[in-house]
PDB file of N, CA and C in Angstrom:
ATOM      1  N   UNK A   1      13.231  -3.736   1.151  1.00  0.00           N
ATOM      2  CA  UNK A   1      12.435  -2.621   1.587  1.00  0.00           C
ATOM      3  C   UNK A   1      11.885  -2.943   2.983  1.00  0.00           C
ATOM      4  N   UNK A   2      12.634  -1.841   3.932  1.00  0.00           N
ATOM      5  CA  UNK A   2      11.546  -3.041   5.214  1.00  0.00           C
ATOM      6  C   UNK A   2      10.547  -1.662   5.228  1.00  0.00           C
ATOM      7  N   UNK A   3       9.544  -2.265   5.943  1.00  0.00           N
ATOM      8  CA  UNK A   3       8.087  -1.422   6.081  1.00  0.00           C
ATOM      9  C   UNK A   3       7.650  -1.381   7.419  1.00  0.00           C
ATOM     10  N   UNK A   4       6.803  -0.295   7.937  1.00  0.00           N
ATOM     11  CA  UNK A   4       6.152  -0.370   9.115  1.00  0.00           C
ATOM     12  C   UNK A   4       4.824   0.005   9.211  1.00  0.00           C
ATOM     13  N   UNK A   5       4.018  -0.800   9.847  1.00  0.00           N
ATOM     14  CA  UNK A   5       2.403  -0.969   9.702  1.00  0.00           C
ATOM     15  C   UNK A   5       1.940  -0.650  11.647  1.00  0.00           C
ATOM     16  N   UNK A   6       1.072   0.257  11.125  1.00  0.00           N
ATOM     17  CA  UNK A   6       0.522   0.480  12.503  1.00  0.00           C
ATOM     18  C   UNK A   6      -0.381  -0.793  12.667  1.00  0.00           C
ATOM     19  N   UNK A   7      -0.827  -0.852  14.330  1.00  0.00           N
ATOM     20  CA  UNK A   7      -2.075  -2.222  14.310  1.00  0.00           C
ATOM     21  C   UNK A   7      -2.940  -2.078  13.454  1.00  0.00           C
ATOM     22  N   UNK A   8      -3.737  -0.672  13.634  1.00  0.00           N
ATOM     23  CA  UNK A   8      -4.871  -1.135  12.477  1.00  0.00           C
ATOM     24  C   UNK A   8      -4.489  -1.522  10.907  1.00  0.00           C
ATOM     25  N   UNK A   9      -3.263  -0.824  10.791  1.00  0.00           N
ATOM     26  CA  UNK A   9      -2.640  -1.751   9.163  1.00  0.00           C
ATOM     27  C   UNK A   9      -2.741  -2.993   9.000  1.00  0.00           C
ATOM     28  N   UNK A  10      -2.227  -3.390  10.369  1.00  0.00           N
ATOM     29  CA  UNK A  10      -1.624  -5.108  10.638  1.00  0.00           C
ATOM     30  C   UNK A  10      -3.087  -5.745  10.400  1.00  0.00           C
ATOM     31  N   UNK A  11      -4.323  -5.384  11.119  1.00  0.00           N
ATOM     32  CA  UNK A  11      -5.634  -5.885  11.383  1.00  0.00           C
ATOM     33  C   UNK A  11      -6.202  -5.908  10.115  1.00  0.00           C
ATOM     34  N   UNK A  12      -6.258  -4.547   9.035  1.00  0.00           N
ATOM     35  CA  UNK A  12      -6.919  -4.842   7.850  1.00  0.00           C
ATOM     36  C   UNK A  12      -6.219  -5.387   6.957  1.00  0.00           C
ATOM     37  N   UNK A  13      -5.243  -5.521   7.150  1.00  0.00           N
ATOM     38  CA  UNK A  13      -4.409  -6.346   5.823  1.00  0.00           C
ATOM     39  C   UNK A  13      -4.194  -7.441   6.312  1.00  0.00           C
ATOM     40  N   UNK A  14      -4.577  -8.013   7.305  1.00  0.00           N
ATOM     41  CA  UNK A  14      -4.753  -9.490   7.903  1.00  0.00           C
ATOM     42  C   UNK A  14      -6.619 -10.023   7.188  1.00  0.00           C
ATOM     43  N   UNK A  15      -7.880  -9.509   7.358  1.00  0.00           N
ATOM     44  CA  UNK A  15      -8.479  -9.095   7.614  1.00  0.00           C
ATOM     45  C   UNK A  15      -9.265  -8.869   6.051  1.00  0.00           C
ATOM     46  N   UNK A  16      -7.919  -8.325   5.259  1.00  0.00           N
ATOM     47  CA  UNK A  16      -8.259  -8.364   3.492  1.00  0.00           C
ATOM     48  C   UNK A  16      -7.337  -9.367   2.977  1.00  0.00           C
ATOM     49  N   UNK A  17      -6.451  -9.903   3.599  1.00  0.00           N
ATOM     50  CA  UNK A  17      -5.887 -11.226   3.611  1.00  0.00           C
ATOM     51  C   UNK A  17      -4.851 -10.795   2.011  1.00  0.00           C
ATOM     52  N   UNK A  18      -4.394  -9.650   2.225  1.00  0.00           N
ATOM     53  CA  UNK A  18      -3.197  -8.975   1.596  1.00  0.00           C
ATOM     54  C   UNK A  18      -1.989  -9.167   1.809  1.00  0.00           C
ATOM     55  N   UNK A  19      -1.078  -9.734   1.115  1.00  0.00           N
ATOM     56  CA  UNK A  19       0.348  -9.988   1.328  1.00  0.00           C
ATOM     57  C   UNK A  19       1.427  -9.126   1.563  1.00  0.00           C
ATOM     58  N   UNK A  20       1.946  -9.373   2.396  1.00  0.00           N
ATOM     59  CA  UNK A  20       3.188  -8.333   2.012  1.00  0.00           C
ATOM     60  C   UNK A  20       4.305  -8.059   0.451  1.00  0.00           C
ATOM     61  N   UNK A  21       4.197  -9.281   0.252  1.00  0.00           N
ATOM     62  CA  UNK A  21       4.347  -8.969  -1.427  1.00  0.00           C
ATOM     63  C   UNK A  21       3.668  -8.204  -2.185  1.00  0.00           C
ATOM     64  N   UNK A  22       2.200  -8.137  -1.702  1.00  0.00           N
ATOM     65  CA  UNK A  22       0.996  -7.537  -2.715  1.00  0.00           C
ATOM     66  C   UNK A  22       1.699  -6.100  -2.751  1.00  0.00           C
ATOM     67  N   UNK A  23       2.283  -5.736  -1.461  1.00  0.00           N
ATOM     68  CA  UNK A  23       1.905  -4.373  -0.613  1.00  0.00           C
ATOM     69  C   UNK A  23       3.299  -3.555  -1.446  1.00  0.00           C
ATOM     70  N   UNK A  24       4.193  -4.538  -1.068  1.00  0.00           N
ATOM     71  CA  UNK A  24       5.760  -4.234  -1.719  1.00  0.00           C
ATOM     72  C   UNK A  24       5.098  -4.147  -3.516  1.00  0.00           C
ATOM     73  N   UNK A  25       4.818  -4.519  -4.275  1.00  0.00           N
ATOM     74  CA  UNK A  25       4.505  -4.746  -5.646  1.00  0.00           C
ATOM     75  C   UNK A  25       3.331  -3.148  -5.687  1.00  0.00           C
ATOM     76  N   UNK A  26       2.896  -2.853  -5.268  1.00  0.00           N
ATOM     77  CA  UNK A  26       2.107  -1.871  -5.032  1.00  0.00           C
ATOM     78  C   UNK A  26       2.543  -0.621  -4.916  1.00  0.00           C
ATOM     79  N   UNK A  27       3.767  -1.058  -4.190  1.00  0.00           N
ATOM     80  CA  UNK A  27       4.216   0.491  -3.635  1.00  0.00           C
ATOM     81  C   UNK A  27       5.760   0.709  -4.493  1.00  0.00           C
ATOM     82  N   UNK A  28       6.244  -0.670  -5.254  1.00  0.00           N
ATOM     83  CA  UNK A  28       7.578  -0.519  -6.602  1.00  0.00           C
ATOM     84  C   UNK A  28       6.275  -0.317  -7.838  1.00  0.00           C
ATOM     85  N   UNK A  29       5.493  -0.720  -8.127  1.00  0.00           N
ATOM     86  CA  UNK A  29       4.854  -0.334  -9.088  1.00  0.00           C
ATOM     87  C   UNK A  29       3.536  -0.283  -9.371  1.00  0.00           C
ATOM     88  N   UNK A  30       2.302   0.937  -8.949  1.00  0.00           N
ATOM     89  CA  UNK A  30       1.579   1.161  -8.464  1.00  0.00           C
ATOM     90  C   UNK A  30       0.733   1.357 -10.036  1.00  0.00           C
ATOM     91  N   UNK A  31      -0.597   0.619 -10.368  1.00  0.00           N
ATOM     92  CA  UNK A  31      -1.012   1.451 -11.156  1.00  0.00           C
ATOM     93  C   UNK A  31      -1.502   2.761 -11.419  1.00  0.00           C
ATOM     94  N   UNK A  32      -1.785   3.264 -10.306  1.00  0.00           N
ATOM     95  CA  UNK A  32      -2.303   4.968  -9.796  1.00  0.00           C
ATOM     96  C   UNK A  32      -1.235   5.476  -8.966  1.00  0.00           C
ATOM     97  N   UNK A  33      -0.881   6.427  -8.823  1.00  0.00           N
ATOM     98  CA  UNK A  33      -0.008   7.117  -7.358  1.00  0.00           C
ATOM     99  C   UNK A  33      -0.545   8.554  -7.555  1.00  0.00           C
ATOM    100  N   UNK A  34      -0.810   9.104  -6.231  1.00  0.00           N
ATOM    101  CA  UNK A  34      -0.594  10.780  -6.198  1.00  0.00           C
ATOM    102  C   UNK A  34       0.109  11.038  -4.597  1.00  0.00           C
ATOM    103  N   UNK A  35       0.338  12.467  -4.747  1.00  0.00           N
ATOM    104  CA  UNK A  35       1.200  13.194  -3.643  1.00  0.00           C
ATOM    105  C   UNK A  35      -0.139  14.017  -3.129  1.00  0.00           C
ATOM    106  N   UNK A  36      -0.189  13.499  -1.242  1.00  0.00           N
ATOM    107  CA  UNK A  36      -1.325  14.103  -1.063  1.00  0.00           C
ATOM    108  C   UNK A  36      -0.506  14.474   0.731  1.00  0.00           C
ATOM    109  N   UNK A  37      -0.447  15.857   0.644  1.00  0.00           N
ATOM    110  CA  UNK A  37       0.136  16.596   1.987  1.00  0.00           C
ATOM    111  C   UNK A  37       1.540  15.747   2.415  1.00  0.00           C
ATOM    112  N   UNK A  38       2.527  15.650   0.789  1.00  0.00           N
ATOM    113  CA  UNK A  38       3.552  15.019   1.498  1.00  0.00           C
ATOM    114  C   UNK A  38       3.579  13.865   1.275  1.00  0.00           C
ATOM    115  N   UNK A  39       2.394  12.921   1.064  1.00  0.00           N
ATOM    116  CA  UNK A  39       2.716  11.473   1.282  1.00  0.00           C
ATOM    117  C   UNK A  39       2.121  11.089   0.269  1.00  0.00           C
ATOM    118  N   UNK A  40       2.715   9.813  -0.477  1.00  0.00           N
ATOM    119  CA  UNK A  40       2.723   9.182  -1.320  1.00  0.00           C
ATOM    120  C   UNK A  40       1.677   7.992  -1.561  1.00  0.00           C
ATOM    121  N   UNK A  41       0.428   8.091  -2.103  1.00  0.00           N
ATOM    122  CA  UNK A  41      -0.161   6.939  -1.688  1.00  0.00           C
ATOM    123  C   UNK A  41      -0.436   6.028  -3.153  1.00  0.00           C
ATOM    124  N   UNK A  42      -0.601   4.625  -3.283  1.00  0.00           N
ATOM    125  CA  UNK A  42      -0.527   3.780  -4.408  1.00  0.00           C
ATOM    126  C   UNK A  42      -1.490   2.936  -4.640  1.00  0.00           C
ATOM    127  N   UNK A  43      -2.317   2.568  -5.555  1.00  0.00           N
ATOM    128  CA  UNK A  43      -3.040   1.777  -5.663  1.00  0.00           C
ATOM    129  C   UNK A  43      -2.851   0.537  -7.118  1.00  0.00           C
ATOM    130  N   UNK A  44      -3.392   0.104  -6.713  1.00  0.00           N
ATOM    131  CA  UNK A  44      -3.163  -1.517  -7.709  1.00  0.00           C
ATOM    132  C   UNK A  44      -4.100  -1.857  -7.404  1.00  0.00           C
ATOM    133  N   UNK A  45      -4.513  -2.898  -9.106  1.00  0.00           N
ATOM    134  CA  UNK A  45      -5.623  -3.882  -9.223  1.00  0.00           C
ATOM    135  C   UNK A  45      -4.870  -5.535  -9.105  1.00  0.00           C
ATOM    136  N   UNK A  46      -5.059  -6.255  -8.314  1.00  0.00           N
ATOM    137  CA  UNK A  46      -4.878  -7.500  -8.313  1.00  0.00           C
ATOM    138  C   UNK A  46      -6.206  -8.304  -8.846  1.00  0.00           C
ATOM    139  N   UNK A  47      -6.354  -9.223  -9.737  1.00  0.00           N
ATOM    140  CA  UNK A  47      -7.307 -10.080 -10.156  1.00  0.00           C
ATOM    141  C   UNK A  47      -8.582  -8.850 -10.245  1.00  0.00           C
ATOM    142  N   UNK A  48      -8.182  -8.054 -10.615  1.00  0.00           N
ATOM    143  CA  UNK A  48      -9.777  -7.273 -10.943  1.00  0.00           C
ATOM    144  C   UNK A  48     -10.246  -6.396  -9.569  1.00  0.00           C
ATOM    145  N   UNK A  49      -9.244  -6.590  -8.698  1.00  0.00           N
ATOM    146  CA  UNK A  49     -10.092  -5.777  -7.513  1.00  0.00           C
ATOM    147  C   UNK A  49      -9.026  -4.815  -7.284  1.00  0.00           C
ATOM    148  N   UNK A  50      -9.563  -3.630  -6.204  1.00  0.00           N
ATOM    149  CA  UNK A  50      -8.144  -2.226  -6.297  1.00  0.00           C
ATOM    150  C   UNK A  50      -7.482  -2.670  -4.924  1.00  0.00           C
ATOM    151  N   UNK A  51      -5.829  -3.437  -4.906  1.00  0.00           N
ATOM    152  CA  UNK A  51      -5.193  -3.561  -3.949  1.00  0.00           C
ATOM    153  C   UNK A  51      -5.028  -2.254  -2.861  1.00  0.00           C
ATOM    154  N   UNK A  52      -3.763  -2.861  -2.305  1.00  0.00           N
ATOM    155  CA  UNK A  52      -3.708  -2.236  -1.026  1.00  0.00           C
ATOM    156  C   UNK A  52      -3.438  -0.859  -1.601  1.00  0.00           C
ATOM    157  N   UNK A  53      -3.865   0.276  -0.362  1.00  0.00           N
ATOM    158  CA  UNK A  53      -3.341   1.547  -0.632  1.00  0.00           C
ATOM    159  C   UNK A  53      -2.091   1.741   0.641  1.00  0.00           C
ATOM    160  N   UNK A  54      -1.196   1.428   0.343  1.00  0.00           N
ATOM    161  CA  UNK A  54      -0.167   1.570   1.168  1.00  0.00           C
ATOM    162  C   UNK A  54      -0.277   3.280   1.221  1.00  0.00           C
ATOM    163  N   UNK A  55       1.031   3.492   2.335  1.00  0.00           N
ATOM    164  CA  UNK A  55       1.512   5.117   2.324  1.00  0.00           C
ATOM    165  C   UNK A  55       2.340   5.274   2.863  1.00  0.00           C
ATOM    166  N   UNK A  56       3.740   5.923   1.927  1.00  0.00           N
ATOM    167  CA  UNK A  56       4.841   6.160   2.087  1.00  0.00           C
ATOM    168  C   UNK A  56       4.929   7.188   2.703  1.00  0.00           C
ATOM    169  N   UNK A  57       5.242   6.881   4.148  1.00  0.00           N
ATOM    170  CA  UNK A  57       5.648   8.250   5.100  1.00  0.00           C
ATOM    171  C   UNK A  57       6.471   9.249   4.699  1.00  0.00           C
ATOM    172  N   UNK A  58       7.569   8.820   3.605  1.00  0.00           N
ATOM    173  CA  UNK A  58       8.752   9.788   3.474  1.00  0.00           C
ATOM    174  C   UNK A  58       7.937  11.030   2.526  1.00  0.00           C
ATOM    175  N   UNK A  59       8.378  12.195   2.838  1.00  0.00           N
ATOM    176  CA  UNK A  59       7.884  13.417   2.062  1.00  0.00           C
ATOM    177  C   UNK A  59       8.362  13.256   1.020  1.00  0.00           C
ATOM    178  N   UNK A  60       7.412  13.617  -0.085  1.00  0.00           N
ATOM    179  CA  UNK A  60       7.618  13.461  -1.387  1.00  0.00           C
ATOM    180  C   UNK A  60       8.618  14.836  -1.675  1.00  0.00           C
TER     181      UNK A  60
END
C-alpha cells in the first residue's frame, strides 16, 4: 500500500510517535470507519488509546 502524508501528517505522526504500520493496520482494519464527503476515515484503539485517523483520499 504506498501512502501519502502531507507535512503536517508527517509532523503529527512524528510528534504522536505513530508508525506507519500503526497507520497501514488502521486503515486494512479499522475498528470504526465512516464515509464523510467522499472520504473514508478510520479509527483504532492501540493499547487503550484511539489510533491514527488516517484518510483515504479515494472517493468512496
Amino acid at each position: 500500500m504506498k501512502l501519502k502524508f502531507t507535512n503536517h501528517a508527517q509532523y503529527r505522526t512524528g510528534e504522536r510517535e505513530v508508525s506507519i504500520e500503526d497507520i497501514k493496520s488502521t486503515i486494512n482494519n479499522p475498528d470504526f470507519s465512516e464515509i464523510l464527503n467522499g472520504k473514508v476515515k478510520c479509527r483504532k484503539s492501540f493499547d487503550g488509546k484511539t489510533g491514527p485517523t488516517p484518510t483515504n483520499e479515494t472517493t468512496a
